[in-house]
C-alpha atoms as a PDB file:
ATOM      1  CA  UNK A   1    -124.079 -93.699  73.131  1.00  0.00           C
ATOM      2  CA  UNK A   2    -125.943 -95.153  70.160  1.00  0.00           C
ATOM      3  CA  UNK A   3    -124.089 -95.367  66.474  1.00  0.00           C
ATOM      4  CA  UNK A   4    -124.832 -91.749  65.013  1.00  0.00           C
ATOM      5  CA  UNK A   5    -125.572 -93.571  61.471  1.00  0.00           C
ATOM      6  CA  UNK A   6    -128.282 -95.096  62.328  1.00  0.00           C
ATOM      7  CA  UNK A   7    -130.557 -96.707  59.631  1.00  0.00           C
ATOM      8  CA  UNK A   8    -134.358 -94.772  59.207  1.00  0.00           C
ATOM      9  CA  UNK A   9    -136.415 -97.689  59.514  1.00  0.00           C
ATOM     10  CA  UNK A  10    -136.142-101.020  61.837  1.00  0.00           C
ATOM     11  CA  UNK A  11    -136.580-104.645  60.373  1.00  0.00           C
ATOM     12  CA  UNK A  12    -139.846-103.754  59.783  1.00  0.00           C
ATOM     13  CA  UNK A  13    -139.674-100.763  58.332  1.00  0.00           C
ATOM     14  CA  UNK A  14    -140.938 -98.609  61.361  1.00  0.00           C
ATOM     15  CA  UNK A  15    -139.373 -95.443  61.793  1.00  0.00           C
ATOM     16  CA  UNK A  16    -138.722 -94.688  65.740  1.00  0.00           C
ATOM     17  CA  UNK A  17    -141.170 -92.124  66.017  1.00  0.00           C
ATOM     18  CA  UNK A  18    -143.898 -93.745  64.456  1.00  0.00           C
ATOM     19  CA  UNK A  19    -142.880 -97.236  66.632  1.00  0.00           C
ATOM     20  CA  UNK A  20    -142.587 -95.141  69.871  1.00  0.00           C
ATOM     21  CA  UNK A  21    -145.831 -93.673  69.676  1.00  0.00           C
ATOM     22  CA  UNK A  22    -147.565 -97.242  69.606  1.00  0.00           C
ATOM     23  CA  UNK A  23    -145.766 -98.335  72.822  1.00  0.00           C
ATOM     24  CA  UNK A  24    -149.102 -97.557  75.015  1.00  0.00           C
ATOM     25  CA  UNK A  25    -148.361-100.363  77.419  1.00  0.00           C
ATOM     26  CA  UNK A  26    -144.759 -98.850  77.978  1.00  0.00           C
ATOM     27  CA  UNK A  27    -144.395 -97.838  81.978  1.00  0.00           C
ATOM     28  CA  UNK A  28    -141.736 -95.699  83.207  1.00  0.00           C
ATOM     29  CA  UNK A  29    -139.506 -93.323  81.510  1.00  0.00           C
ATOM     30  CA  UNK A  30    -140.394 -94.837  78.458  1.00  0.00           C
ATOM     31  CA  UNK A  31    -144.322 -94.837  79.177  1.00  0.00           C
ATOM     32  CA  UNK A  32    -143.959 -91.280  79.723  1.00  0.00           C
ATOM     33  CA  UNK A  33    -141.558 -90.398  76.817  1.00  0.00           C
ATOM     34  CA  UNK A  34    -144.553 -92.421  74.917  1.00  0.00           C
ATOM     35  CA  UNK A  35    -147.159 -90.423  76.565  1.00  0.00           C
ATOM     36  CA  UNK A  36    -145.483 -86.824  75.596  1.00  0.00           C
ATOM     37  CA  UNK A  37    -144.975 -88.182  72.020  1.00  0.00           C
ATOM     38  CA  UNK A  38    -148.932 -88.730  71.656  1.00  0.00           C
ATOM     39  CA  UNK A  39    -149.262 -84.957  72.645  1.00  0.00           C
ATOM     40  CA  UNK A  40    -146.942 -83.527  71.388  1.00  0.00           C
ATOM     41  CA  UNK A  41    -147.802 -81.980  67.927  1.00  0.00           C
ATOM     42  CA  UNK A  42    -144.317 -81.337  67.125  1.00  0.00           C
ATOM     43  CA  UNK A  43    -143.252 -84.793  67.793  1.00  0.00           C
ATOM     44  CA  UNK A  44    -140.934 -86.221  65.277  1.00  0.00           C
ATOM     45  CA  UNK A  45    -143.686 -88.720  64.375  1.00  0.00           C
ATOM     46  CA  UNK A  46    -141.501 -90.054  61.475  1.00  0.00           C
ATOM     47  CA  UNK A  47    -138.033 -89.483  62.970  1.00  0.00           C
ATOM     48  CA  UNK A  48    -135.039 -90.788  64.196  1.00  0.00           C
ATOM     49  CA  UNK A  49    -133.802 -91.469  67.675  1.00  0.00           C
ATOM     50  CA  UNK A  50    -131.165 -88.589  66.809  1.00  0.00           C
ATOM     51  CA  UNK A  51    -134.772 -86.743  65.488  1.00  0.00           C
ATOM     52  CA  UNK A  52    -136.426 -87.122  69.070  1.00  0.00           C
ATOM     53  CA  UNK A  53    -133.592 -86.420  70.642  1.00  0.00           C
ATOM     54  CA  UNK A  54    -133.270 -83.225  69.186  1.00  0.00           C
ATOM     55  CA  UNK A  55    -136.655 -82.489  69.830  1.00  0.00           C
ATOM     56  CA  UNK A  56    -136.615 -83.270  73.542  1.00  0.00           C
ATOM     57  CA  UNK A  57    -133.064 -80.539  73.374  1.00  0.00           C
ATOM     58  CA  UNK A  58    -134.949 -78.143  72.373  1.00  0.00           C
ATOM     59  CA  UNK A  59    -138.029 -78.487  74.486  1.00  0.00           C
ATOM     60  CA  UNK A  60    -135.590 -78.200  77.379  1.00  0.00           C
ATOM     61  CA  UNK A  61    -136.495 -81.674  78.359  1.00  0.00           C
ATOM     62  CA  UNK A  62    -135.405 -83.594  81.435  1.00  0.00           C
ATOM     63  CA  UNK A  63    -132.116 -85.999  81.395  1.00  0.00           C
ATOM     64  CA  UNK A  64    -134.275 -88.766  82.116  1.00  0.00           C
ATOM     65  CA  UNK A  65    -136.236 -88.527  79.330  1.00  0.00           C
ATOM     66  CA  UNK A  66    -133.081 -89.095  77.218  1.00  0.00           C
ATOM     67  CA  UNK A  67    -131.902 -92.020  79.143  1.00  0.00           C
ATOM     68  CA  UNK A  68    -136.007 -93.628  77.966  1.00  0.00           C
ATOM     69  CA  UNK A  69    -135.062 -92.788  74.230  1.00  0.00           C
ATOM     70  CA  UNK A  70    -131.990 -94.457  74.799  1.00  0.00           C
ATOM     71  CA  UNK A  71    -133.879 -97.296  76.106  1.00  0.00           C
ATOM     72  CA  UNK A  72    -136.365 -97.318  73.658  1.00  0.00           C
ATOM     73  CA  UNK A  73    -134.320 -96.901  70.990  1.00  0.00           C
ATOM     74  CA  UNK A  74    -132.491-100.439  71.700  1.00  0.00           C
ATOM     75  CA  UNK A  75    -136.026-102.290  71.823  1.00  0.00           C
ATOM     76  CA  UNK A  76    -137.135-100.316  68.649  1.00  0.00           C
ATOM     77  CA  UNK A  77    -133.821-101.919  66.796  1.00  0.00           C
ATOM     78  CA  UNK A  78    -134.448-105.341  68.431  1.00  0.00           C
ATOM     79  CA  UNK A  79    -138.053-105.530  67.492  1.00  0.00           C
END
């Protein structure tokens, strides 16, 4: 699992739910953790990983859909 402290913002100041939404190329888990986010009006826009993945708990959301934030989440710190 992912440090619990995580900082808000990446190195360039995105905030994961702002980043995520922009992934439009993403395919897979990810694409489609991408593609709920843009629908989704109660999408952590602003949030944390921790954020979305609170969200996705209580939406009921599909395991696999937390194993793509957990993906996600590493390129959003890399980037």
């Amino acid at each position: 699992m992912i440090e619990s402290h995580s900082p808000a913002t990446n190195h360039h100041g995105e905030t994961f739910g702002a980043w995520l939404r922009v992934q439009v190329d993403r395919e897979g888990l990810v694409g489609q953790l991408v593609a709920g986010a843009k629908v989704d009006r109660k999408f952590p826009r602003n949030g944390s990983p921790e954020d979305v993945r609170r969200h996705l708990s209580a939406m009921q959301a599909e395991g696999d859909l937390f194993e793509a934030v957990d993906e996600a989440e590493i390129d959003w710190r890399a980037y």
